[in-house]
C-alpha atoms as a PDB file:
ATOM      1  CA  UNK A   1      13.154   5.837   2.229  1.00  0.00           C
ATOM      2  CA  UNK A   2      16.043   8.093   2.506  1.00  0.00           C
ATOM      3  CA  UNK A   3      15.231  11.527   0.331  1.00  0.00           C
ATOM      4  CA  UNK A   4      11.367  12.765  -0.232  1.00  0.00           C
ATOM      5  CA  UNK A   5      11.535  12.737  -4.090  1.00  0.00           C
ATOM      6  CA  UNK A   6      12.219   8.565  -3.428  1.00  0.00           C
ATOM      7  CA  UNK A   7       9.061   8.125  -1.557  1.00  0.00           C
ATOM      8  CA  UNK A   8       7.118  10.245  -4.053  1.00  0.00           C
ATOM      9  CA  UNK A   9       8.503   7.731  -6.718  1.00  0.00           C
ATOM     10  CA  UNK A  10       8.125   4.499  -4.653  1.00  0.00           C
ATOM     11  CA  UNK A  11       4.412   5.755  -4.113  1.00  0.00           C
ATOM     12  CA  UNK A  12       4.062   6.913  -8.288  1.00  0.00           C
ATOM     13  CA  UNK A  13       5.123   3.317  -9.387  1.00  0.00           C
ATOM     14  CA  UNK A  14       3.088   1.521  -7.338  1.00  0.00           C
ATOM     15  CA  UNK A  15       0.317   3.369  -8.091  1.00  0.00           C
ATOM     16  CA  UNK A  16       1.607   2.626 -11.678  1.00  0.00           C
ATOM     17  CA  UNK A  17       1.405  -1.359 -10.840  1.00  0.00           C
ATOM     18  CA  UNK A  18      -1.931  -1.152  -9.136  1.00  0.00           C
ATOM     19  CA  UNK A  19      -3.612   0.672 -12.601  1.00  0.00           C
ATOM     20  CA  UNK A  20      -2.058  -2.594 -14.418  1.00  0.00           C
ATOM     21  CA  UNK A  21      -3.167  -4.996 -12.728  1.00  0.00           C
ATOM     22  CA  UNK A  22      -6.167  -6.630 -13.332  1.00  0.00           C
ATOM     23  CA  UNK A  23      -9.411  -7.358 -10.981  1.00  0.00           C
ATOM     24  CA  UNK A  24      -8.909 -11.228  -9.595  1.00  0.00           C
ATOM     25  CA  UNK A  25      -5.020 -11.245  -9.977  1.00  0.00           C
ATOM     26  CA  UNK A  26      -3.415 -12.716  -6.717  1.00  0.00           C
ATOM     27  CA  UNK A  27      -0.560 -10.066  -6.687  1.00  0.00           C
ATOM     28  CA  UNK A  28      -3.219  -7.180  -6.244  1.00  0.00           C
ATOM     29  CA  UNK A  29      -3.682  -7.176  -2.631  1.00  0.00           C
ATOM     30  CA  UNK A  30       0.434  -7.166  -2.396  1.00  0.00           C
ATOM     31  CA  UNK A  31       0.654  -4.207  -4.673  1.00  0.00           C
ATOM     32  CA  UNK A  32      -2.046  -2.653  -2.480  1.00  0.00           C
ATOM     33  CA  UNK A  33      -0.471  -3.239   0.767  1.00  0.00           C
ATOM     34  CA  UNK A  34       2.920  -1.955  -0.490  1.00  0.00           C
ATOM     35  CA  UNK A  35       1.223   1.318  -1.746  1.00  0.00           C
ATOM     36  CA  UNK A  36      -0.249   1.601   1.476  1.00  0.00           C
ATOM     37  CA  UNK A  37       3.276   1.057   3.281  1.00  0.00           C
ATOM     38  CA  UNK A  38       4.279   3.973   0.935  1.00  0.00           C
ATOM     39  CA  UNK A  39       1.981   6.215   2.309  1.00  0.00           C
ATOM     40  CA  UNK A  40       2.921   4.646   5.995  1.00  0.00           C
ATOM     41  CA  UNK A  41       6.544   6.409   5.678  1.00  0.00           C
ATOM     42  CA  UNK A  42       5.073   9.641   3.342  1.00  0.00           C
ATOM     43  CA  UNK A  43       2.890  10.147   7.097  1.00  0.00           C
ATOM     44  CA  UNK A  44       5.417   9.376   8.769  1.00  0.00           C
ATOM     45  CA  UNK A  45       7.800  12.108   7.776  1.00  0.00           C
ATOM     46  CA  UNK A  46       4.920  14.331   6.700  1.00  0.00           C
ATOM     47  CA  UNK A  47       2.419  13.817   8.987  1.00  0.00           C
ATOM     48  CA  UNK A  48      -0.206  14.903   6.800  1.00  0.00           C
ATOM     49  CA  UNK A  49      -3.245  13.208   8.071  1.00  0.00           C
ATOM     50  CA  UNK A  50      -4.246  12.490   4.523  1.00  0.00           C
ATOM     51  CA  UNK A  51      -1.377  10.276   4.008  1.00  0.00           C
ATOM     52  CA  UNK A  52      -2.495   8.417   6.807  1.00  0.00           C
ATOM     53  CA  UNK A  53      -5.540   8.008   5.252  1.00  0.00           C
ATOM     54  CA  UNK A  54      -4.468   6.829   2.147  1.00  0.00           C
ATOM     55  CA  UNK A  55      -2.319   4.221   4.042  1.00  0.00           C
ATOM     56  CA  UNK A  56      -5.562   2.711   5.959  1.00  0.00           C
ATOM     57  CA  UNK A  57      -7.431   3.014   2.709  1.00  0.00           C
ATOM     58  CA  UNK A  58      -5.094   0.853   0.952  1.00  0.00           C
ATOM     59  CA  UNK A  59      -4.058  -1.605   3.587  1.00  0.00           C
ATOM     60  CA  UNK A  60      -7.734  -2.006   4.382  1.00  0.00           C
ATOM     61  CA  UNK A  61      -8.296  -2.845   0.424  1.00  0.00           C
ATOM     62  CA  UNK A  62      -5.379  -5.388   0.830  1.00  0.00           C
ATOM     63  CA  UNK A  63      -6.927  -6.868   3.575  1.00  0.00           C
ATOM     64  CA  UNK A  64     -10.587  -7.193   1.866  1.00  0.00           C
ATOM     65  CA  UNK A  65      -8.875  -9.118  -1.458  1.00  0.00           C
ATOM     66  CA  UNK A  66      -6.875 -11.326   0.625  1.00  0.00           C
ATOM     67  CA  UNK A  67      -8.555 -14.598   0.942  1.00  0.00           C
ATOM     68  CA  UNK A  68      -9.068 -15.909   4.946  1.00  0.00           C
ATOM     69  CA  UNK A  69      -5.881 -18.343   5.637  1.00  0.00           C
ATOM     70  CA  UNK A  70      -3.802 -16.690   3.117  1.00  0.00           C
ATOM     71  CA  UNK A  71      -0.355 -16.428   4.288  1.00  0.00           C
ATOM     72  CA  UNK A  72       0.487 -12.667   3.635  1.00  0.00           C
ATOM     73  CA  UNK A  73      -2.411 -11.807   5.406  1.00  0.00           C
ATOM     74  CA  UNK A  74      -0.848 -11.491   8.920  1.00  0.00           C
ATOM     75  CA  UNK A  75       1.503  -8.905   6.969  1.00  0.00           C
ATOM     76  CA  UNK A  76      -1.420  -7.022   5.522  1.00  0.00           C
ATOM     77  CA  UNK A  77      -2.346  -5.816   9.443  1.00  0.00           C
ATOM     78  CA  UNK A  78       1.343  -4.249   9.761  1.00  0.00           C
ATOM     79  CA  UNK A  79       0.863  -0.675   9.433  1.00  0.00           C
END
């Protein structure tokens, strides 16, 4: 993520894909895991510790949705 006002996007339409997306679909813990990757990079340039906490929050959602054996689950523990 090159300039600020791209991250601040990236992070507005995933939050846009999380609100429609229904409970049970399989691409929710994805889209929640990629908004927590957004908030990753927002830390890392900001490092606001609340970004940080939004990124654990959402990974650790991910995690909790995806089913034991599932293949993206080893890439739902890369923070």
């Amino acid at each position: 993520m090159g300039e600020p006002a791209d991250l601040e996007n990236s992070i507005k339409c995933h939050c846009r894909a999380l609100a429609h997306t229904p409970d049970g679909h399989p691409c929710l813990p994805r889209r929640y895991a990629d908004l927590g990757a957004s908030y990753t990079h927002q830390y890392r340039r900001t490092g606001d510790p609340a970004d940080l906490e939004k990124s654990i929050e959402h990974h650790s959602h991910a995690l909790d949705l995806t089913p034991d054996g599932h293949p993206d689950l080893p890439d739902g523990m890369l923070i």
